[in-house]
Every structure is written in structure tokens, then in C-alpha cells.
N, C-alpha and C. Protein backbone atom coordinates (compact mmCIF):
# COMPACT_ATOMS: atom_id res chain seq x y z
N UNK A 1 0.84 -1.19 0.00
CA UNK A 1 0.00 0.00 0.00
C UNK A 1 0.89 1.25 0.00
N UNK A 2 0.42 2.03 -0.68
CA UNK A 2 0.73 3.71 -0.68
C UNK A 2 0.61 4.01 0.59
N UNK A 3 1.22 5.43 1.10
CA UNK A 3 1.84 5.76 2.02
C UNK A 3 1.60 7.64 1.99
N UNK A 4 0.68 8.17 2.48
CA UNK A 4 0.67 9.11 2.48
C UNK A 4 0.63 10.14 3.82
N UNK A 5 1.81 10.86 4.29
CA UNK A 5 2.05 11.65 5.43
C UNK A 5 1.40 13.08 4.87
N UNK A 6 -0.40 13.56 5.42
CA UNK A 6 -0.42 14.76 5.25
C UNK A 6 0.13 15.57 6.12
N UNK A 7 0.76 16.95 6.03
CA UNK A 7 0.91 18.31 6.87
C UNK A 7 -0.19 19.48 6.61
N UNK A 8 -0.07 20.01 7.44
CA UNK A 8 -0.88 21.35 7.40
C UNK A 8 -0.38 22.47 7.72
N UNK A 9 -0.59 23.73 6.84
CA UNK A 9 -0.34 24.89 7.00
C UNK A 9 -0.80 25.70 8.26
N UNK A 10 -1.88 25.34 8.31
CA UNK A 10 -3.32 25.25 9.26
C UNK A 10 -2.41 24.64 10.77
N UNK A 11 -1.88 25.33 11.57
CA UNK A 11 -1.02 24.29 12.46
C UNK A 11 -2.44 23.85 13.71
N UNK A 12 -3.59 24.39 13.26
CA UNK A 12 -4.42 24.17 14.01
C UNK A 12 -4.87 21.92 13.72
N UNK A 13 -4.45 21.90 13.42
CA UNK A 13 -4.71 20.58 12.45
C UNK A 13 -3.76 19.74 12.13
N UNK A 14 -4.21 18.32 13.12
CA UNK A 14 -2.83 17.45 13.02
C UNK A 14 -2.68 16.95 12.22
N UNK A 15 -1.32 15.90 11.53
CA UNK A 15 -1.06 15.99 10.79
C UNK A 15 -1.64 14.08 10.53
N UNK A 16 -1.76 13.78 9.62
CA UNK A 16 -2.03 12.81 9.21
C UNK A 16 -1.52 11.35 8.47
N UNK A 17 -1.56 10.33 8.60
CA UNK A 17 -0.84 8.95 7.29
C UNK A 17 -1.50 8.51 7.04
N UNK A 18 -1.71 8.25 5.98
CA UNK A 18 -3.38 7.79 5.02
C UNK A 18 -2.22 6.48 4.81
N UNK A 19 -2.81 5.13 4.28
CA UNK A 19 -2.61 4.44 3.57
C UNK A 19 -3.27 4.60 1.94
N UNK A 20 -2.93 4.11 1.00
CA UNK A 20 -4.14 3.95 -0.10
C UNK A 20 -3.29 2.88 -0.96
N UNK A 21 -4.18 2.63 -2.35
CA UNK A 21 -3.59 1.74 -3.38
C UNK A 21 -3.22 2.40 -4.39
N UNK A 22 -2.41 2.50 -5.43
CA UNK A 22 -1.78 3.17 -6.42
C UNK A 22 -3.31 3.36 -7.30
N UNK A 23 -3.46 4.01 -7.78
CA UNK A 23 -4.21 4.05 -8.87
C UNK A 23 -5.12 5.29 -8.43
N UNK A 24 -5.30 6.03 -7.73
CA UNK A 24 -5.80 7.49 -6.97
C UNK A 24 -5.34 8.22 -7.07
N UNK A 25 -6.08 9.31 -7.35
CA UNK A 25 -5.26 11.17 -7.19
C UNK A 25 -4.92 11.26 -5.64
N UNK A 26 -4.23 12.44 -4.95
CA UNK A 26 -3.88 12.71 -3.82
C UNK A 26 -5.47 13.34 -3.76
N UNK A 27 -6.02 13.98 -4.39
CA UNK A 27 -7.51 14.29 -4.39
C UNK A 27 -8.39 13.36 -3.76
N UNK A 28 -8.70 12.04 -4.75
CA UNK A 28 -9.53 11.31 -4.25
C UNK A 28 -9.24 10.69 -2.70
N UNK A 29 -7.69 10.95 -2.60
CA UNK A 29 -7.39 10.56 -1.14
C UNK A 29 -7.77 11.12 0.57
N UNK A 30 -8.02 12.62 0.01
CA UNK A 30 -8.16 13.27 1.02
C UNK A 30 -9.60 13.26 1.22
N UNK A 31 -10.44 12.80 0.16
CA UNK A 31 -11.76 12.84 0.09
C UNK A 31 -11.94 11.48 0.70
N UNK A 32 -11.67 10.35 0.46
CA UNK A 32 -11.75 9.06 1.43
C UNK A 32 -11.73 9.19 3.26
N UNK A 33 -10.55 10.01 3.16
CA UNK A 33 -9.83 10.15 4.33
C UNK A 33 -10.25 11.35 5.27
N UNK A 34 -11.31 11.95 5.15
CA UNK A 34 -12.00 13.30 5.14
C UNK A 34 -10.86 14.43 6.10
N UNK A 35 -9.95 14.79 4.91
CA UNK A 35 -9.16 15.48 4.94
C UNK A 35 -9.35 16.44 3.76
N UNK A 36 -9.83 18.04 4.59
CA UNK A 36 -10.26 19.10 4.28
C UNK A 36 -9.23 19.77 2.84
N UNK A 37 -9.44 19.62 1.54
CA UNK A 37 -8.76 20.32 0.22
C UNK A 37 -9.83 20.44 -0.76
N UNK A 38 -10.46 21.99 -0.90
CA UNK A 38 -10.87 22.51 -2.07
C UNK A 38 -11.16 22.00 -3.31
N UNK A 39 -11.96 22.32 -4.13
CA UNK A 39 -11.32 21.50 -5.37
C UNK A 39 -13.17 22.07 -6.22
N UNK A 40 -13.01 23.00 -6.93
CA UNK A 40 -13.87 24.16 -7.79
C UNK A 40 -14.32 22.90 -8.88
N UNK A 41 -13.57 22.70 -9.33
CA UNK A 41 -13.68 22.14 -10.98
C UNK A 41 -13.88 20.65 -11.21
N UNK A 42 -14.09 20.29 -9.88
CA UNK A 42 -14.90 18.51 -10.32
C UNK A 42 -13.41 18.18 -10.47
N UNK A 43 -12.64 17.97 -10.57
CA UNK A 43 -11.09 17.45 -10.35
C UNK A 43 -10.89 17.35 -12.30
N UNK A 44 -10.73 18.14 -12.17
CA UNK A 44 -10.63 18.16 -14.15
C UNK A 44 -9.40 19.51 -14.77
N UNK A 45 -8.46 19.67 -13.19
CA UNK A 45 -7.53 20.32 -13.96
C UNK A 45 -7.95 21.74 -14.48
N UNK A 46 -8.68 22.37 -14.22
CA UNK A 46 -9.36 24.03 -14.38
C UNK A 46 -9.63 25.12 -13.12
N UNK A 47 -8.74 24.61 -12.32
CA UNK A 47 -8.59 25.32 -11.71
C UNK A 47 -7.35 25.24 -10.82
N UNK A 48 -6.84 26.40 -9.86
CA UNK A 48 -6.31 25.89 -8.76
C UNK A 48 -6.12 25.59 -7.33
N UNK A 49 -8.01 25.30 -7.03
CA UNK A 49 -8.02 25.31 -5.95
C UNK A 49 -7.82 23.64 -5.06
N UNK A 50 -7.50 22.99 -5.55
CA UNK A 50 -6.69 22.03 -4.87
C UNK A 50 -5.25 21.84 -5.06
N UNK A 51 -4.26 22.78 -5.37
CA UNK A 51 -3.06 23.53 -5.10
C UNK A 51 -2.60 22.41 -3.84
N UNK A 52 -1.34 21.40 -3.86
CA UNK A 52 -0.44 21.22 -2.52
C UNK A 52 0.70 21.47 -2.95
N UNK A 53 1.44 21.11 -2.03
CA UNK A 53 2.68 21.22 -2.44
C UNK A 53 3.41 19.26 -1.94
N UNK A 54 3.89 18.67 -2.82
CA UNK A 54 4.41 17.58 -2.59
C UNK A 54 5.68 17.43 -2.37
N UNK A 55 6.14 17.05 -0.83
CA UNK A 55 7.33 17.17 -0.59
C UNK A 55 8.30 16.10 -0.44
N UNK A 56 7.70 15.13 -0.58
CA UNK A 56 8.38 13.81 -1.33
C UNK A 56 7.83 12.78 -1.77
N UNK A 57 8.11 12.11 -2.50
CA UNK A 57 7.61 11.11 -3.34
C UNK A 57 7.05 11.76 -4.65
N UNK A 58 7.41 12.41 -5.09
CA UNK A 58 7.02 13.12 -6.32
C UNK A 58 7.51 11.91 -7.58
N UNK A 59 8.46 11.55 -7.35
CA UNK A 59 8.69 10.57 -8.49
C UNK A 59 7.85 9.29 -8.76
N UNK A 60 7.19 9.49 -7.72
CA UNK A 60 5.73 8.30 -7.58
C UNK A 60 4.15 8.87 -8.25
N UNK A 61 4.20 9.66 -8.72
CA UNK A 61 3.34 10.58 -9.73
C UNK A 61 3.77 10.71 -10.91
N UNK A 62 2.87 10.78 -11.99
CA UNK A 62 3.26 11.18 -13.16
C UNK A 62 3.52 12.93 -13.17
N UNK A 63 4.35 12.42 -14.49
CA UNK A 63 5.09 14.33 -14.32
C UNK A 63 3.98 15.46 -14.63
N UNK A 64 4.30 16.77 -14.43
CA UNK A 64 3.87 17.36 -14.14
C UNK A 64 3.07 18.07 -15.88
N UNK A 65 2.12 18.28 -16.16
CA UNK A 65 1.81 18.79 -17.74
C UNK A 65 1.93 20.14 -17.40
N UNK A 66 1.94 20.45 -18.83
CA UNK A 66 1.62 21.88 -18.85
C UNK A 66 0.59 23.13 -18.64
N UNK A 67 -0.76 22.01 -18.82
CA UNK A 67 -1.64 22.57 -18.48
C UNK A 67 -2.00 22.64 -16.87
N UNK A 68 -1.59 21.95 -16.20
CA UNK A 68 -1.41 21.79 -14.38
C UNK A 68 -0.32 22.76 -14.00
N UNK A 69 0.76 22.84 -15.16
CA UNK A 69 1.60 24.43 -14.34
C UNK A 69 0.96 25.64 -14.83
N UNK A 70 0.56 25.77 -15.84
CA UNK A 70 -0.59 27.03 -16.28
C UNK A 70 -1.70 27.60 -14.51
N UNK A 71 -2.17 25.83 -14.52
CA UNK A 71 -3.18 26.33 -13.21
C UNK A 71 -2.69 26.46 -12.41
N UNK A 72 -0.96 26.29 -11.69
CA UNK A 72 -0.54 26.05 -10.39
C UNK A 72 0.10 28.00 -10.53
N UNK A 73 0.63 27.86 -11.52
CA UNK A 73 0.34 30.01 -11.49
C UNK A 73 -0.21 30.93 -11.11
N UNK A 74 -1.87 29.95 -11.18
CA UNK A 74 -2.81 31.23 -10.01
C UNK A 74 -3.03 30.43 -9.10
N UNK A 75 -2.25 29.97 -8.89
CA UNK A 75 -2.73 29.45 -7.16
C UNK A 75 -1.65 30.20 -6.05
N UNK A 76 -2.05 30.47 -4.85
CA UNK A 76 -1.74 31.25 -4.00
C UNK A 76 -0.38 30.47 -3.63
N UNK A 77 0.90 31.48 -3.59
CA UNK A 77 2.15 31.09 -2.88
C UNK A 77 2.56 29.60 -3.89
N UNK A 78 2.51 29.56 -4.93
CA UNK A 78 3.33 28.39 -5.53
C UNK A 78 4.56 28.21 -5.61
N UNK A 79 5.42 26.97 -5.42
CA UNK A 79 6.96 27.12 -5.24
C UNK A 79 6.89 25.64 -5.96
N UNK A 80 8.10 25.21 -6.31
CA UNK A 80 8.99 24.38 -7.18
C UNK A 80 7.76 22.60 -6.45
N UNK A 81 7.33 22.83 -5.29
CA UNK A 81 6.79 21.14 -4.85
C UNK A 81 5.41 21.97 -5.18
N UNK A 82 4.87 22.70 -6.00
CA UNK A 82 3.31 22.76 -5.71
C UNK A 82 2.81 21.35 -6.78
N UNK A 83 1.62 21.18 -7.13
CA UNK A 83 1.12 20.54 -7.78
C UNK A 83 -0.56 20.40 -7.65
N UNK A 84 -1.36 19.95 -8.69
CA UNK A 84 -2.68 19.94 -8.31
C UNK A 84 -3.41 18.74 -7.96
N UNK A 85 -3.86 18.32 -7.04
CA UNK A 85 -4.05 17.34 -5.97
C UNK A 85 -4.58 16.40 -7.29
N UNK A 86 -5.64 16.94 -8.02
CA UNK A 86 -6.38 15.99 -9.03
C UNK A 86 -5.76 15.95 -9.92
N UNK A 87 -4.20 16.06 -10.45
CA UNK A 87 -3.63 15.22 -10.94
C UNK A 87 -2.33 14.74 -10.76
N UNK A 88 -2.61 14.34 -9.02
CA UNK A 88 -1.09 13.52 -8.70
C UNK A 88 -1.79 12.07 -8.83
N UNK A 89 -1.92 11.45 -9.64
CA UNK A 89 -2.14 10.06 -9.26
C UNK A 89 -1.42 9.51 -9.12
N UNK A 90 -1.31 8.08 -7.70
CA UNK A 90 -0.34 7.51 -7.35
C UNK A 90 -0.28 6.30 -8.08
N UNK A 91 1.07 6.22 -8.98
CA UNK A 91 1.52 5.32 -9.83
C UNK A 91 2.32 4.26 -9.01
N UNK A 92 2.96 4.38 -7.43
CA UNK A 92 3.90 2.76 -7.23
C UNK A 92 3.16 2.51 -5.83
N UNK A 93 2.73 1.29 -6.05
CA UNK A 93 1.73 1.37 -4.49
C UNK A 93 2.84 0.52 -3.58
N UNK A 94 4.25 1.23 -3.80
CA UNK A 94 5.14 1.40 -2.35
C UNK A 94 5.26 2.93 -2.07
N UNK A 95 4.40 3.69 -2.77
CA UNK A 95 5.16 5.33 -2.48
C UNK A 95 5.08 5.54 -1.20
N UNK A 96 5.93 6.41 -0.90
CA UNK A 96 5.63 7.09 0.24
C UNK A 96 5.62 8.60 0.12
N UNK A 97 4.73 9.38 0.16
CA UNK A 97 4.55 10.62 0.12
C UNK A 97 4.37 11.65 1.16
N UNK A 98 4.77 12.09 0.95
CA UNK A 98 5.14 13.78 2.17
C UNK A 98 4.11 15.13 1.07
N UNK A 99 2.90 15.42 1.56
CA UNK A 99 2.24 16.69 1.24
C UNK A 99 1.60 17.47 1.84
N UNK A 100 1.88 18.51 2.04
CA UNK A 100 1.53 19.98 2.77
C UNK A 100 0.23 20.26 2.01
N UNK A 101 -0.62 20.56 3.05
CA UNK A 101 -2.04 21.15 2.68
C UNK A 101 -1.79 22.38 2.92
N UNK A 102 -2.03 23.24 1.74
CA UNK A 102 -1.85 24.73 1.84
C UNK A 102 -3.35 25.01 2.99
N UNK A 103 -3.18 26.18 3.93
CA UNK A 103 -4.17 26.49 4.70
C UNK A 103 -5.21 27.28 4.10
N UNK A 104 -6.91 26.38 4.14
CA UNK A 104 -8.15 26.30 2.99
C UNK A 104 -8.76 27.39 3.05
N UNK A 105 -8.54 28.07 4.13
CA UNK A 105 -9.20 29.72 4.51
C UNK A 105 -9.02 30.80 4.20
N UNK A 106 -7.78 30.26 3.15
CA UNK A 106 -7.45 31.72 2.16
C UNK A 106 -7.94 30.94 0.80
N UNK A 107 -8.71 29.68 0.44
CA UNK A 107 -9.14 29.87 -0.80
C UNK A 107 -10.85 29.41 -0.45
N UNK A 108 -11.12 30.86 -1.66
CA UNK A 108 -12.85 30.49 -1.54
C UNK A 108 -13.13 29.34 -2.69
N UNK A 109 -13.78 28.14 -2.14
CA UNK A 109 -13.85 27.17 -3.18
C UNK A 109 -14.88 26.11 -2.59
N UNK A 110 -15.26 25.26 -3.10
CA UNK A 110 -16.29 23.98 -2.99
C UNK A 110 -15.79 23.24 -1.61
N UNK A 111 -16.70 23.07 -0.64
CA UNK A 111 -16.04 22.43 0.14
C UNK A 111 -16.22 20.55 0.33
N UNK A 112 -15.23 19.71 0.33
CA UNK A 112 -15.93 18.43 0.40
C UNK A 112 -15.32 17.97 1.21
């Protein structure tokens, strides 16, 4: 099984290890796991309000397109680990992943 350590910006909010199986966005994960991330556009890549930043295991995702760095541009505070939750899908179900939940109260968006 996949291996996922969430953080939070939010230090109000502990931090979390999901298990899951390869074949899931970090999206559909937090939604299993009812772990609070935005997400406007039905997970279809049009927006950037499910914005994280992935701080390891990135090589356990497919790379990054162009149209996902287009959207990670307007997303608030982006740096070199951002990425958009609905399209990290986890490709090695040994990953282990490290991702920071940007804090949800600075984006107005769908809540699930």
C-alpha cells in the first residue's frame, strides 16, 4: 500500500498517514480520508483550488503537464513542490509521500 504523510499549514490541524492503493489522485485521497482540500472544478484540472505542495515522493506521480503548471500560477504562494491534488495520481503502491495542505481559509472554493 501507498503511504501518504499529510501536513498542514493550518497548524491548528494534526497531521495525518493515510494508507491507499496506487491508482488514486492525492484528491480522491483526502476525500476518502476526510481530509479538508478545495477543489472548484470537479477534479478536471481548471482550476487551482486544490493547489499542494508535494514534498516527497514526487517521483511516484506522473510528471507534471503543462496545463497543471498554467493552473498552479494562479494558485496562491506556488513554489517548485506545488502541484494539483487531481492530478497527482499515485503510480507505485510502495510510495511514500510527504504533502503539505496549503491552509483552505485563504481559498474560496467547494467544500468536500
Amino acid at each position: 500500500m501507498a503511504k501518504i504523510h499529510f501536513k498542514f499549514e493550518d497548524n491548528s490541524i494534526e497531521e495525518k498517514i493515510v494508507e491507499t492503493r496506487a491508482g488514486f489522485t492525492i484528491q480522491e485521497v483526502t476525500e476518502d480520508h476526510d481530509i479538508h482540500l478545495n477543489h472548484n472544478c470537479g477534479c478536471v484540472c481548471a482550476c487551482s483550488t486544490c493547489h499542494v505542495y508535494v514534498m516527497k515522493g514526487e517521483d511516484s506521480l506522473p510528471e507534471i503537464s503543462d496545463r497543471e503548471e498554467d493552473f498552479i500560477d494562479r494558485a496562491i504562494n506556488p513554489t517548485i513542490e506545488s502541484r494539483l491534488a487531481c492530478q497527482c495520481v499515485i503510480e507505485d503502491e510502495d510510495a511514500e509521500l510527504e504533502v503539505i495542505i496549503p491552509d483552505q481559509s485563504q481559498i474560496i472554493g467547494h467544500e468536500h
